[in-house]
Protein backbone atom coordinates (compact mmCIF):
# COMPACT_ATOMS: atom_id res chain seq x y z
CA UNK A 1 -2.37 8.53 1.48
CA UNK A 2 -3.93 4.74 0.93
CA UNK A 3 -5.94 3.26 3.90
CA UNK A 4 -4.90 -0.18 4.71
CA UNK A 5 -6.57 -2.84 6.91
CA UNK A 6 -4.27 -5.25 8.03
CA UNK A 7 -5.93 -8.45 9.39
CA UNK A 8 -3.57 -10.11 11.05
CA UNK A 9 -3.34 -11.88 14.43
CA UNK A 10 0.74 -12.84 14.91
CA UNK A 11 2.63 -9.80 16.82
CA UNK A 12 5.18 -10.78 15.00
CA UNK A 13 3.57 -10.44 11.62
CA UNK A 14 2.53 -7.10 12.27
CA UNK A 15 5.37 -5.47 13.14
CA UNK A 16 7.09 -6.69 9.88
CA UNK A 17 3.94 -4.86 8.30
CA UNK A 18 4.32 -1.47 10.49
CA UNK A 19 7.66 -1.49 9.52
CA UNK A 20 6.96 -2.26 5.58
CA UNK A 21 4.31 0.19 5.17
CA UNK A 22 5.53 2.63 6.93
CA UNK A 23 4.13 6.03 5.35
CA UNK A 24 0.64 4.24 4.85
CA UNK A 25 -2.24 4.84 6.81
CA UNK A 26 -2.45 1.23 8.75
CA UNK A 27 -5.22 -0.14 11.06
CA UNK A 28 -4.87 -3.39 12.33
CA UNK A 29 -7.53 -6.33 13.37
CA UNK A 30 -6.75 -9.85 14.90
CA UNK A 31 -9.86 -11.16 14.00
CA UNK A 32 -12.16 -11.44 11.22
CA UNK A 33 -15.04 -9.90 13.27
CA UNK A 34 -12.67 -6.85 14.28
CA UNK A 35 -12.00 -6.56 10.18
CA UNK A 36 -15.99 -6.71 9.27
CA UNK A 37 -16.40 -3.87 12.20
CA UNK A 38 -13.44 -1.77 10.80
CA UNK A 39 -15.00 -2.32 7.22
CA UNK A 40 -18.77 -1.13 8.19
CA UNK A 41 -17.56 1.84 9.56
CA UNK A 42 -14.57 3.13 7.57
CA UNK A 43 -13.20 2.56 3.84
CA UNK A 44 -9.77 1.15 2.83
CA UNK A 45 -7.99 1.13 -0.31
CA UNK A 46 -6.64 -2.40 0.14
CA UNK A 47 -7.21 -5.17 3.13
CA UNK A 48 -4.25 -7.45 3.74
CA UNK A 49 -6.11 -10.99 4.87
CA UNK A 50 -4.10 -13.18 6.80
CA UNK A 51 -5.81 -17.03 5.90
CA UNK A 52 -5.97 -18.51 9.38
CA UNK A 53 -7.95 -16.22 12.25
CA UNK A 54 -8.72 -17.14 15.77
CA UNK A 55 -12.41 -16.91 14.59
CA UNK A 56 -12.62 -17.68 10.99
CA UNK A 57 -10.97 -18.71 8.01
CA UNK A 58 -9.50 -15.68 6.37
CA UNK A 59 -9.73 -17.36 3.19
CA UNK A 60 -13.27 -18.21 2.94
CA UNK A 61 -14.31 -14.53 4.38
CA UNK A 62 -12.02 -12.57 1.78
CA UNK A 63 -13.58 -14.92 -1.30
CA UNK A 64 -17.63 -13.96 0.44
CA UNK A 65 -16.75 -10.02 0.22
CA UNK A 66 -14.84 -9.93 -3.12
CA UNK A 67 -16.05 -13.09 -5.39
CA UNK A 68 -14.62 -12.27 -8.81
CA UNK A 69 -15.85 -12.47 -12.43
């Protein structure tokens, strides 16, 4: 089963993703700090990276981790 990290801080938002991947392994964060916490301690096959945080742009953080050719 895939390991998903959902960062995400509307309710709203992440009950639509509870609901849509159901049958996935799902943890959730509201922040960008929870998500680099979750990620130093655990592996996931995909993070979901909602663009606006409470504490950071999610934007700028998912292009620092995963910069591209």
């Amino acid at each position: 089963m895939h390991k998903i990290l959902c960062v995400e801080d509307s309710p709203e938002t992440i009950k639509i993703l509870e609901i849509a991947l159901a049958g996935h392994h799902l943890a959730f964060a509201t922040t960008v700090q929870q998500a680099l916490q979750q990620l130093n301690t655990d592996q996931f096959s995909l993070v979901l990276l909602d663009v606006e945080l409470p504490d950071g742009s999610g934007r700028r953080w998912g292009e620092c981790r995963n910069p591209g050719p």
